[in-house]
PDB file of N, CA and C in Angstrom:
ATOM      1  N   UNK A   1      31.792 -80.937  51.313  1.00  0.00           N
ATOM      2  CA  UNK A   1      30.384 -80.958  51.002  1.00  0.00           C
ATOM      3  C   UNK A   1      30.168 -80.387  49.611  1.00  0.00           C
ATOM      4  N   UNK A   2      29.424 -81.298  48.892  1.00  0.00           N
ATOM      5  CA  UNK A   2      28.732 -80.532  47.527  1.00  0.00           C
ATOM      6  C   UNK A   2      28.222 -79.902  47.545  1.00  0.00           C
ATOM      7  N   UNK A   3      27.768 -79.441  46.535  1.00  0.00           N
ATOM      8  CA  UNK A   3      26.851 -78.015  46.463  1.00  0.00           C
ATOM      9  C   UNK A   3      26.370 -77.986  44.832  1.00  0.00           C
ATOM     10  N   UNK A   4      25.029 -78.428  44.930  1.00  0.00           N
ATOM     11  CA  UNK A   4      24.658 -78.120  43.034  1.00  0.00           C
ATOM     12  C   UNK A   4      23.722 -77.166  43.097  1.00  0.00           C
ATOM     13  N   UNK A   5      23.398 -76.995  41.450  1.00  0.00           N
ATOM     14  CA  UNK A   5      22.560 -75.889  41.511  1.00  0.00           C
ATOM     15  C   UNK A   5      21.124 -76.486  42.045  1.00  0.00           C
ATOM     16  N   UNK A   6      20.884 -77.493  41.574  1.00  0.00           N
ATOM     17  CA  UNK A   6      19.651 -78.163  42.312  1.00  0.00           C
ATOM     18  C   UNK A   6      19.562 -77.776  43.299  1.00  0.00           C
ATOM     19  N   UNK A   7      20.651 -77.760  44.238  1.00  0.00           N
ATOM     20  CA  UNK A   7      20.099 -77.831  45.727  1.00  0.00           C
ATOM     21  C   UNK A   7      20.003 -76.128  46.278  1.00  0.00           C
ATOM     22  N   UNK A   8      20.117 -75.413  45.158  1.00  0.00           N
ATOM     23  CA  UNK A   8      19.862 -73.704  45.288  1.00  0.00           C
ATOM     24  C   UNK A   8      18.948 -73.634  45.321  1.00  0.00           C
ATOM     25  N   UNK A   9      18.610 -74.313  43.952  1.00  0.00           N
ATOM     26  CA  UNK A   9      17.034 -74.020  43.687  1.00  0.00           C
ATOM     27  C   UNK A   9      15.775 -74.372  44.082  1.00  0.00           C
ATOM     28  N   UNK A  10      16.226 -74.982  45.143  1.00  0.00           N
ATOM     29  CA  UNK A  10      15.116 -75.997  45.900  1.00  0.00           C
ATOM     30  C   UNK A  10      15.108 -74.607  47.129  1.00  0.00           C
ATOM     31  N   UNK A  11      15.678 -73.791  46.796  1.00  0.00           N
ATOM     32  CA  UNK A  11      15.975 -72.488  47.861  1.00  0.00           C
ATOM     33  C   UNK A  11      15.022 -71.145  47.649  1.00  0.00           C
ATOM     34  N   UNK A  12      15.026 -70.960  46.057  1.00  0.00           N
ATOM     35  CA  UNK A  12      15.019 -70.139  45.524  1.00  0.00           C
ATOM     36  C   UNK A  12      14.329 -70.353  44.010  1.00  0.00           C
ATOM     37  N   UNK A  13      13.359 -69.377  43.773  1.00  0.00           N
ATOM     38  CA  UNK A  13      12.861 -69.254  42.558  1.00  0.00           C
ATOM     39  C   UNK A  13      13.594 -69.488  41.601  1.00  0.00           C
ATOM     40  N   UNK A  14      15.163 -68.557  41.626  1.00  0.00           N
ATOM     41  CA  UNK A  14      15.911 -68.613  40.218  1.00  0.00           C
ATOM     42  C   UNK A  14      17.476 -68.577  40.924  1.00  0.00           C
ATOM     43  N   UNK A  15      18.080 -68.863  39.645  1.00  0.00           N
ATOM     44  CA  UNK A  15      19.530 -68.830  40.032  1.00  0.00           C
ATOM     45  C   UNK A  15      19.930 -67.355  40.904  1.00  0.00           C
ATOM     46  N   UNK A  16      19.500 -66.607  39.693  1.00  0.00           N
ATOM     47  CA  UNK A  16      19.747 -65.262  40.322  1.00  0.00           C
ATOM     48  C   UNK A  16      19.461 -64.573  41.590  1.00  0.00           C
ATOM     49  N   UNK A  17      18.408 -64.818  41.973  1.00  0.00           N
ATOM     50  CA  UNK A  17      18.021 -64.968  43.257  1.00  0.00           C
ATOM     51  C   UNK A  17      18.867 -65.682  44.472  1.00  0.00           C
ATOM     52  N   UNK A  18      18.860 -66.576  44.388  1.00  0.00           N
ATOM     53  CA  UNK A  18      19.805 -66.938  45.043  1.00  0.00           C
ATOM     54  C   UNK A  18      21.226 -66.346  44.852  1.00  0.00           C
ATOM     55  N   UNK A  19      21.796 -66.267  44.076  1.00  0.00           N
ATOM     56  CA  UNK A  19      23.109 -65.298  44.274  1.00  0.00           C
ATOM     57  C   UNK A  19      22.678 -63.921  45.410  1.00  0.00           C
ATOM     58  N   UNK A  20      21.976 -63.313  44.645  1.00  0.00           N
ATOM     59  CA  UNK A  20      21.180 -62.099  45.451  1.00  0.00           C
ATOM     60  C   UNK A  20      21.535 -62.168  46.692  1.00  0.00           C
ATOM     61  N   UNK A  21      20.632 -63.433  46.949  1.00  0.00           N
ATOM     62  CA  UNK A  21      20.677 -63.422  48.399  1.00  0.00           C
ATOM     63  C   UNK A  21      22.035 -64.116  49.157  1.00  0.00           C
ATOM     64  N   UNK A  22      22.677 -64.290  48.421  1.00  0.00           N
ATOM     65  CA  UNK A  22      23.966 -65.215  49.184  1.00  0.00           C
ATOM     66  C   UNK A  22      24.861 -63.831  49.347  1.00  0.00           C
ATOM     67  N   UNK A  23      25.104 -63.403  47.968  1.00  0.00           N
ATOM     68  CA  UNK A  23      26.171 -62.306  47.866  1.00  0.00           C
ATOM     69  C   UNK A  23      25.601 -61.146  49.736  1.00  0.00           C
ATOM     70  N   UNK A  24      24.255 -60.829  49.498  1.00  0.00           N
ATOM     71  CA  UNK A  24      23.872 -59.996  51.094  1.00  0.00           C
ATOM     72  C   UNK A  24      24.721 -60.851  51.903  1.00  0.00           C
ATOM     73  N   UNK A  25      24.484 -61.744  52.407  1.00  0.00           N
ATOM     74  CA  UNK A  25      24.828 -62.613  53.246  1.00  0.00           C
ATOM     75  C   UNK A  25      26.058 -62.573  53.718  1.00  0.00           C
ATOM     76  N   UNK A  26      26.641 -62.800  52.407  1.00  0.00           N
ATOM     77  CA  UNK A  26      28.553 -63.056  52.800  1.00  0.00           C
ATOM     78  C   UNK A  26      28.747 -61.522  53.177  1.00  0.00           C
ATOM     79  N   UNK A  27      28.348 -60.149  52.675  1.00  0.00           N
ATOM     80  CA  UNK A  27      28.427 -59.437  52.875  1.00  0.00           C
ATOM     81  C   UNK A  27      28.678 -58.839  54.637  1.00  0.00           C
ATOM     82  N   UNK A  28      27.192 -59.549  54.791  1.00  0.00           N
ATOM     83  CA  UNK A  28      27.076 -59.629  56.348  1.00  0.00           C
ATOM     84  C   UNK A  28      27.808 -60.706  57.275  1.00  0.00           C
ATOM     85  N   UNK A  29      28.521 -61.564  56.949  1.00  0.00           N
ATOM     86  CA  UNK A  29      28.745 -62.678  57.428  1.00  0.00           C
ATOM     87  C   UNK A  29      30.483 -61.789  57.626  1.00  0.00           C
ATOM     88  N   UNK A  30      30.955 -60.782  56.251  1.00  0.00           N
ATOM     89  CA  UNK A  30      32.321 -60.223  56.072  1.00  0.00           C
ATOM     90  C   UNK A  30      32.798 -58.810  57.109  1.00  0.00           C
ATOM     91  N   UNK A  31      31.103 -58.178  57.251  1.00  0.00           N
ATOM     92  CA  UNK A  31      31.557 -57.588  57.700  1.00  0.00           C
ATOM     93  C   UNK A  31      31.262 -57.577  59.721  1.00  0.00           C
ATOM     94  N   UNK A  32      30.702 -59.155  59.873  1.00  0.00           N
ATOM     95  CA  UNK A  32      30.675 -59.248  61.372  1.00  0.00           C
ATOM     96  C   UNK A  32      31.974 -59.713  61.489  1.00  0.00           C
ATOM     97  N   UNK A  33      32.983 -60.210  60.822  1.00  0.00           N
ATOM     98  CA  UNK A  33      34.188 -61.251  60.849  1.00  0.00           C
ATOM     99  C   UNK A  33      35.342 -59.767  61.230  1.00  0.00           C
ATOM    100  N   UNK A  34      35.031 -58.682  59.917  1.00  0.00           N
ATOM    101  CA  UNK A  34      36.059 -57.410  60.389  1.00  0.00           C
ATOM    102  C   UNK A  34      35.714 -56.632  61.927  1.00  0.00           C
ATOM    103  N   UNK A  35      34.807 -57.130  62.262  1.00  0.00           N
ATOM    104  CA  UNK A  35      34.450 -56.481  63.571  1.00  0.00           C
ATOM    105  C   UNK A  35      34.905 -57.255  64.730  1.00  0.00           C
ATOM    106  N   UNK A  36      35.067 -58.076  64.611  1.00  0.00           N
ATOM    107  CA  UNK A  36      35.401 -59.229  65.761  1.00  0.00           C
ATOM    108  C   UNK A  36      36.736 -58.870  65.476  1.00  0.00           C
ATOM    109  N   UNK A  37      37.390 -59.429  64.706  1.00  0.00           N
ATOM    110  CA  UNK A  37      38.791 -58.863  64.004  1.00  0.00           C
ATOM    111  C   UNK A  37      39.588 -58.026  64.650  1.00  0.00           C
ATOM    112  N   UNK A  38      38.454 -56.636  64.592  1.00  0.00           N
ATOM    113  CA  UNK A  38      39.218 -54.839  64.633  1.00  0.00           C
ATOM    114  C   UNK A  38      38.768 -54.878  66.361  1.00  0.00           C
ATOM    115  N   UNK A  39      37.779 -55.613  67.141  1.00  0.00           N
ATOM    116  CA  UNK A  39      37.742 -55.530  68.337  1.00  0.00           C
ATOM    117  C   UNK A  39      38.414 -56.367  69.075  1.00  0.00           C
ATOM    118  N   UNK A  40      38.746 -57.550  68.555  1.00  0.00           N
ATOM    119  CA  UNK A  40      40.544 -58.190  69.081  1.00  0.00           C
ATOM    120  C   UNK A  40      42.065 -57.185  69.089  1.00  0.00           C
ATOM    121  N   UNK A  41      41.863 -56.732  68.294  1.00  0.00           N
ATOM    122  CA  UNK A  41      43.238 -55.813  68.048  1.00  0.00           C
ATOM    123  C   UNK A  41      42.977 -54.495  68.793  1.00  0.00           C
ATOM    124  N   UNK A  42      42.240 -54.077  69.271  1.00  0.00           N
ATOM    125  CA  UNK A  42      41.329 -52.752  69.657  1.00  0.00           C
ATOM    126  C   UNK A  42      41.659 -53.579  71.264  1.00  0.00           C
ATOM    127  N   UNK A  43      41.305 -54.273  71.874  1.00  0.00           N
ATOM    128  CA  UNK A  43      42.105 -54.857  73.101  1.00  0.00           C
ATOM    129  C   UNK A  43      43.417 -55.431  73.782  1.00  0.00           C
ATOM    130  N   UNK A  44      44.108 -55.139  72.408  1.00  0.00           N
ATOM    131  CA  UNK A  44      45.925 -55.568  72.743  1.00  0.00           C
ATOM    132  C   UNK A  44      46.198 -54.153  73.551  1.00  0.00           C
ATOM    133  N   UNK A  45      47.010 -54.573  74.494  1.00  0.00           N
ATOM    134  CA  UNK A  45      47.565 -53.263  75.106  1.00  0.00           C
ATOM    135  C   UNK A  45      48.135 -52.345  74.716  1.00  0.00           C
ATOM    136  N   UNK A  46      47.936 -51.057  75.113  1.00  0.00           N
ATOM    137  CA  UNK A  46      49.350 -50.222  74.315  1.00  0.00           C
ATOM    138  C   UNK A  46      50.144 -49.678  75.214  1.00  0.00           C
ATOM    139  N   UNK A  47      51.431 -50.001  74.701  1.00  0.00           N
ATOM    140  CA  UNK A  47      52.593 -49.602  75.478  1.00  0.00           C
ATOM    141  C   UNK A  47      52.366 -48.491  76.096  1.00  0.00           C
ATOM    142  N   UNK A  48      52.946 -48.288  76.824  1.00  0.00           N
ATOM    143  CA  UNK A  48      53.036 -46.553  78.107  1.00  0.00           C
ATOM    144  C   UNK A  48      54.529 -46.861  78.003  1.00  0.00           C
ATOM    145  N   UNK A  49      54.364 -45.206  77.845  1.00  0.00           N
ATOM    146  CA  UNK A  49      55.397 -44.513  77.095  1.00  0.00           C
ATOM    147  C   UNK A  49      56.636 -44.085  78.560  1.00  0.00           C
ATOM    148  N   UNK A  50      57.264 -44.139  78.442  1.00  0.00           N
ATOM    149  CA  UNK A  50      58.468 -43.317  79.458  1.00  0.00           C
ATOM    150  C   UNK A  50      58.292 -41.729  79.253  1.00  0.00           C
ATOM    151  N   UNK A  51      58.817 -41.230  79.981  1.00  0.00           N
ATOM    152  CA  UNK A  51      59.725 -39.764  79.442  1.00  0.00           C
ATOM    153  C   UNK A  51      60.373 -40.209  78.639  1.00  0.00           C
ATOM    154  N   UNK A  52      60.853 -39.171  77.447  1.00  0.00           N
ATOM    155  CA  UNK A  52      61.508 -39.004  76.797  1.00  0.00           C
ATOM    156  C   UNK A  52      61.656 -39.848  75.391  1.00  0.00           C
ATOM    157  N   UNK A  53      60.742 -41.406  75.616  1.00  0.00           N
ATOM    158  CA  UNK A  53      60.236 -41.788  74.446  1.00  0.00           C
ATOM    159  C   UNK A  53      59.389 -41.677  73.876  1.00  0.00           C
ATOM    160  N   UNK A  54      58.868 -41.484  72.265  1.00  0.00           N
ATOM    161  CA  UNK A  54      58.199 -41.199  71.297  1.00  0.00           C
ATOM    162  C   UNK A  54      57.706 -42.411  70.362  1.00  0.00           C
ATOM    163  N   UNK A  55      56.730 -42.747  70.725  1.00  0.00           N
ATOM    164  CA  UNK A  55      56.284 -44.280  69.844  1.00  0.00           C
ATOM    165  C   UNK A  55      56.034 -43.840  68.889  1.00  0.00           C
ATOM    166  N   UNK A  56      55.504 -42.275  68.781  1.00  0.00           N
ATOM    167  CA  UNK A  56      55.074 -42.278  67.404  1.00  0.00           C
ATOM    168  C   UNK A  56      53.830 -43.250  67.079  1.00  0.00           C
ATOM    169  N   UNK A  57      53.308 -43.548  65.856  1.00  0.00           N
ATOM    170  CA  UNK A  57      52.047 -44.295  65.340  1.00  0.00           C
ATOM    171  C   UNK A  57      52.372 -45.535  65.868  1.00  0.00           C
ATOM    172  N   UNK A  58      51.385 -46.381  66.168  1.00  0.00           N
ATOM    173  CA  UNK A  58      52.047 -47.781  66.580  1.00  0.00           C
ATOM    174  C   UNK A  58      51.648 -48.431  65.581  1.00  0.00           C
ATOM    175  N   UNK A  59      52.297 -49.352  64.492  1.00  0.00           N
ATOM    176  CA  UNK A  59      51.761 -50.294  63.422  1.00  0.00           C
ATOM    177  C   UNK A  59      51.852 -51.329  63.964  1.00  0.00           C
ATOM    178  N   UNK A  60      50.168 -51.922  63.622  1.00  0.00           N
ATOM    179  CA  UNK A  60      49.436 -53.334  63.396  1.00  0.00           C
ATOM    180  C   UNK A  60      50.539 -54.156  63.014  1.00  0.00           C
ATOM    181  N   UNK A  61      50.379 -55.254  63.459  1.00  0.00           N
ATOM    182  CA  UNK A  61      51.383 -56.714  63.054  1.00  0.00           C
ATOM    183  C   UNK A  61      50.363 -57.323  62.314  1.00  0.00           C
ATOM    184  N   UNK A  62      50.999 -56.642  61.058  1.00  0.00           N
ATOM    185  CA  UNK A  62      50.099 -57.572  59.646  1.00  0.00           C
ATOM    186  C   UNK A  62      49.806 -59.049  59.612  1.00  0.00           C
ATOM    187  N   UNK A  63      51.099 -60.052  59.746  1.00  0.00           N
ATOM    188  CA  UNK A  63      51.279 -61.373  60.065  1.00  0.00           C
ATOM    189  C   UNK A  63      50.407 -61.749  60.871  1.00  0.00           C
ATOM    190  N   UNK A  64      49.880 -61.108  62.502  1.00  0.00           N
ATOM    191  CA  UNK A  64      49.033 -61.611  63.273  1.00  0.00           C
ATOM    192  C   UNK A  64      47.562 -61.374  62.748  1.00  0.00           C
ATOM    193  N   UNK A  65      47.466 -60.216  62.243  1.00  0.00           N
ATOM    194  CA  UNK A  65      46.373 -59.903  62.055  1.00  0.00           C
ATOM    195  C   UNK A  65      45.296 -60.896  60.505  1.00  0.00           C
ATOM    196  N   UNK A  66      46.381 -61.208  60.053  1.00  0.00           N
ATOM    197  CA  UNK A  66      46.447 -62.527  59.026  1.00  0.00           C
ATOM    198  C   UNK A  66      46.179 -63.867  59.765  1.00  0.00           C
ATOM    199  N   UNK A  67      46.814 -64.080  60.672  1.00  0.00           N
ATOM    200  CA  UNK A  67      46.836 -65.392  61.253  1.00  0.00           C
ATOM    201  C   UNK A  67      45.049 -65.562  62.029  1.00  0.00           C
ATOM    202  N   UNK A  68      44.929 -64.248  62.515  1.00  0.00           N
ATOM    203  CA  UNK A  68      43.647 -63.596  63.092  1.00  0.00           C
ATOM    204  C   UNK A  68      42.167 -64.283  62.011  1.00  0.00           C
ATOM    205  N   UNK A  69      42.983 -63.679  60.616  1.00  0.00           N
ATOM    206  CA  UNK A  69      41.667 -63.570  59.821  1.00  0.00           C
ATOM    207  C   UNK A  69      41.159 -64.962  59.245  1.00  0.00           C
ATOM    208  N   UNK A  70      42.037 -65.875  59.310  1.00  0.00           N
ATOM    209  CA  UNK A  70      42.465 -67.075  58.566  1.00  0.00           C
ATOM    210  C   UNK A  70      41.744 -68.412  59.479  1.00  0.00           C
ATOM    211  N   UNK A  71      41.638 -67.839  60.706  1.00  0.00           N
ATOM    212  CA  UNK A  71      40.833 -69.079  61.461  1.00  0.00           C
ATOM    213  C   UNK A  71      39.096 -68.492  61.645  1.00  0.00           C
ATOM    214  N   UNK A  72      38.552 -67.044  60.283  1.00  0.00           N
ATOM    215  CA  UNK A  72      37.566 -67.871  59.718  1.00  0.00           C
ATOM    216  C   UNK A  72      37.124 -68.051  58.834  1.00  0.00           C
ATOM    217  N   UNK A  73      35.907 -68.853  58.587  1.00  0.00           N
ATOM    218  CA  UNK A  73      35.586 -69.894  57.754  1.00  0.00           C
ATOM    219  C   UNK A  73      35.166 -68.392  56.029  1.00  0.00           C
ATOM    220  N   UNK A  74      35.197 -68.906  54.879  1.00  0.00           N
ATOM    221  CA  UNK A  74      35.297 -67.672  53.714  1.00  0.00           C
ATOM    222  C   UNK A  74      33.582 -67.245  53.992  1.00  0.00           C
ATOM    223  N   UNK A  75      33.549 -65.836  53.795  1.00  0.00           N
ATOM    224  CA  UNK A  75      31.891 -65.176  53.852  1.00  0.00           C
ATOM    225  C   UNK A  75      31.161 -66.220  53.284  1.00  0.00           C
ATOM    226  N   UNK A  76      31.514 -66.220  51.789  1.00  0.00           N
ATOM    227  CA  UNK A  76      30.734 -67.105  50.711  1.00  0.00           C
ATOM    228  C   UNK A  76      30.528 -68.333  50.813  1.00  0.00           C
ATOM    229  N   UNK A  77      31.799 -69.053  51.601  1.00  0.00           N
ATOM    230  CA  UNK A  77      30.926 -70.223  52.216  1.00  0.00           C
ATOM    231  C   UNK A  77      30.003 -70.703  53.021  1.00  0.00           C
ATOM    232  N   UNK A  78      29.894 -69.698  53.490  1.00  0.00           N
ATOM    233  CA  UNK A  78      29.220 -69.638  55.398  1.00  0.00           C
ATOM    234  C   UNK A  78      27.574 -69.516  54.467  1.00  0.00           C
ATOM    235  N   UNK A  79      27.891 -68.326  53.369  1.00  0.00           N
ATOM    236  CA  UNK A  79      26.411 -67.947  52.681  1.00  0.00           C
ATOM    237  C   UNK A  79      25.742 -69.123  51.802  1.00  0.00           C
ATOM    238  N   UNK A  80      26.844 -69.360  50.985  1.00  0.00           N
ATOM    239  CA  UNK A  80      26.486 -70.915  50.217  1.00  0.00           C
ATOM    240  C   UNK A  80      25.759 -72.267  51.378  1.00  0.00           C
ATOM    241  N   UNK A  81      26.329 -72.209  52.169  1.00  0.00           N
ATOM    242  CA  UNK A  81      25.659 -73.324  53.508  1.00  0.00           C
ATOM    243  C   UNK A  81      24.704 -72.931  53.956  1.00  0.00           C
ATOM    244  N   UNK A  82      24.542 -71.977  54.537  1.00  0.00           N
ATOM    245  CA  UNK A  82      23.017 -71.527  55.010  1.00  0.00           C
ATOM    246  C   UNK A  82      22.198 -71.485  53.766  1.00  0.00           C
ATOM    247  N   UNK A  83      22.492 -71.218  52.666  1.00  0.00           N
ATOM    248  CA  UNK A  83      21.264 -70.934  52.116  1.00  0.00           C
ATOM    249  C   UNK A  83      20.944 -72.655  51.776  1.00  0.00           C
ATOM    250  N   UNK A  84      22.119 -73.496  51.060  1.00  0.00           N
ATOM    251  CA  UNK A  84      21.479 -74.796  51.088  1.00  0.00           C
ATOM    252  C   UNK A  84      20.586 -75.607  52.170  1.00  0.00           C
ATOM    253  N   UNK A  85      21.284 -74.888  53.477  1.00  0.00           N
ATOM    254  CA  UNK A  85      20.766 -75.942  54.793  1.00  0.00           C
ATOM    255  C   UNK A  85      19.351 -75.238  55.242  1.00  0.00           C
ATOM    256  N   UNK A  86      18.914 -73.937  54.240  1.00  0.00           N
ATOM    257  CA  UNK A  86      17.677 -73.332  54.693  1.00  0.00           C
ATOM    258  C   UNK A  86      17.500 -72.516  55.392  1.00  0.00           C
ATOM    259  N   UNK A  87      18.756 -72.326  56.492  1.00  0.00           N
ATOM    260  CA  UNK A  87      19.038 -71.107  57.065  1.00  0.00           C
ATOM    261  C   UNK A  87      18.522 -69.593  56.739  1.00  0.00           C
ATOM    262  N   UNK A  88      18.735 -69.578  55.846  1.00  0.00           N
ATOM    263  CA  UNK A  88      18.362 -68.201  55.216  1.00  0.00           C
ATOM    264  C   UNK A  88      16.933 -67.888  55.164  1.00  0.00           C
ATOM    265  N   UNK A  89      16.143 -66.512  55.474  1.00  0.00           N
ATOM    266  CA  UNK A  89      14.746 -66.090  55.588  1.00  0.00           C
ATOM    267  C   UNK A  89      15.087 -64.701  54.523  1.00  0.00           C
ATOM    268  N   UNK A  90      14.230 -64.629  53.572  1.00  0.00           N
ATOM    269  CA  UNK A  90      14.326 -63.675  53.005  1.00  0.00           C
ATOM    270  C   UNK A  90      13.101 -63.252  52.514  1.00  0.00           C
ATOM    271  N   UNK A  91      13.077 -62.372  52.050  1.00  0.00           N
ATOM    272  CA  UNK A  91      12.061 -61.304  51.618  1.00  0.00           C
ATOM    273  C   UNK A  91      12.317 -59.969  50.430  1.00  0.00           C
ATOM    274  N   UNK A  92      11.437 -59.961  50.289  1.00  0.00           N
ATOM    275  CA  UNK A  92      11.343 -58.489  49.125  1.00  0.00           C
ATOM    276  C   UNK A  92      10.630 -57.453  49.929  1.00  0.00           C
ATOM    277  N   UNK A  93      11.396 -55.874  49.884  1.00  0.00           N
ATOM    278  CA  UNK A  93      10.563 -54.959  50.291  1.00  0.00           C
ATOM    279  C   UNK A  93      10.179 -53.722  49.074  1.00  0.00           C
ATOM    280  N   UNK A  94       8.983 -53.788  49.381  1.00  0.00           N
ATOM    281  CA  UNK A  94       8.251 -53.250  48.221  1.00  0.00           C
ATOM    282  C   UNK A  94       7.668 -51.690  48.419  1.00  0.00           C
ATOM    283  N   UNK A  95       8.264 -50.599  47.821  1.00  0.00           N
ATOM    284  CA  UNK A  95       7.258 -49.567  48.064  1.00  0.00           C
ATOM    285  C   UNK A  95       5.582 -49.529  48.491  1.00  0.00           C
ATOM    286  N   UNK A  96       5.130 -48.815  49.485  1.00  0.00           N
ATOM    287  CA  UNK A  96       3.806 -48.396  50.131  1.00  0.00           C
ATOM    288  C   UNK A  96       3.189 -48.583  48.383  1.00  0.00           C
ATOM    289  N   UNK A  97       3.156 -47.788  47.478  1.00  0.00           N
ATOM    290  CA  UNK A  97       2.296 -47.782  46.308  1.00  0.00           C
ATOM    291  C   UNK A  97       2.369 -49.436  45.961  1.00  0.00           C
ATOM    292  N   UNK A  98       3.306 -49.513  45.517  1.00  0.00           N
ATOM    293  CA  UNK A  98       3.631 -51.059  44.930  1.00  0.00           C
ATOM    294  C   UNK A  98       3.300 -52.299  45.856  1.00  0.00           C
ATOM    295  N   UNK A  99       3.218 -51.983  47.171  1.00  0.00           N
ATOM    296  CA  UNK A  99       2.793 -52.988  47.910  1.00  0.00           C
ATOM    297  C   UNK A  99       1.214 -53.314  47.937  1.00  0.00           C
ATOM    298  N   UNK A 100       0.646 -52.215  47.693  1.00  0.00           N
ATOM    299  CA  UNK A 100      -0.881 -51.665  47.420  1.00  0.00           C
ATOM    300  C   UNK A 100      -1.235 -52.760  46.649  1.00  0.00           C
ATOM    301  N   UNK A 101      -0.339 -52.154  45.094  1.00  0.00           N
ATOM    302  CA  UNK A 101      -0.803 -53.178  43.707  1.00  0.00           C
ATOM    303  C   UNK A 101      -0.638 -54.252  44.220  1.00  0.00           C
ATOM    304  N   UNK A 102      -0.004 -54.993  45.067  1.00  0.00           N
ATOM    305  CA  UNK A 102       0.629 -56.240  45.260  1.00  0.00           C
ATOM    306  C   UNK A 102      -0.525 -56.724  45.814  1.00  0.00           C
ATOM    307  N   UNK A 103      -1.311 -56.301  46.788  1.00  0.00           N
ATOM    308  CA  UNK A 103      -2.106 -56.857  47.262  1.00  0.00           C
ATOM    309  C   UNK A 103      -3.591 -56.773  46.539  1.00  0.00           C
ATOM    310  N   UNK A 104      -3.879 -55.987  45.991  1.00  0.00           N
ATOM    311  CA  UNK A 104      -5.240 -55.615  45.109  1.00  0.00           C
ATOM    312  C   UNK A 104      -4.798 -56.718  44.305  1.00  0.00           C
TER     313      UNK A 104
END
């Protein structure tokens, strides 16, 4: 799928703006992805120990946890699509004083 600036701006006042709001997005889109992630791995079992053995720290299997991260889709794309497909609701929040002026 393409993606021009046209079709941002049919989103958004200005370029910049739209970044604004994409960059939040992926942000949020990155850090629901590490949570799903760290609560998959947070449910693998952990060994029980015998007498007399010492696991010591147990290290993460980097490789899986890669293979994990890789089936999903990049923040920034997920943000770039919603904001073209309209998805996105945004807003400005404005200080009590400044909201005042805003409305006078």
């Amino acid at each position: 799928m393409e993606i021009s600036l046209e079709d941002l701006l049919k989103r958004a006042s200005s370029l910049y703006e739209a970044v604004v709001v994409m960059s939040k997005r992926a942000r949020q889109v990155n850090d629901e992805q590490k949570l799903r992630i760290m609560m998959s791995i947070g449910e693998a079992p952990v060994p029980e120990t015998k007498e007399g053995e010492d696991f010591g720290d147990i290290e993460i299997d980097k490789d899986a946890l890669m293979r994990e991260y890789e089936k999903y889709p990049k923040p920034t794309r997920v943000a770039l699509e919603e904001m073209v497909n309209g998805m996105l609701e945004y807003r400005y929040d404005f200080p009590e004083e400044e909201e005042e002026k805003a409305i006078s």
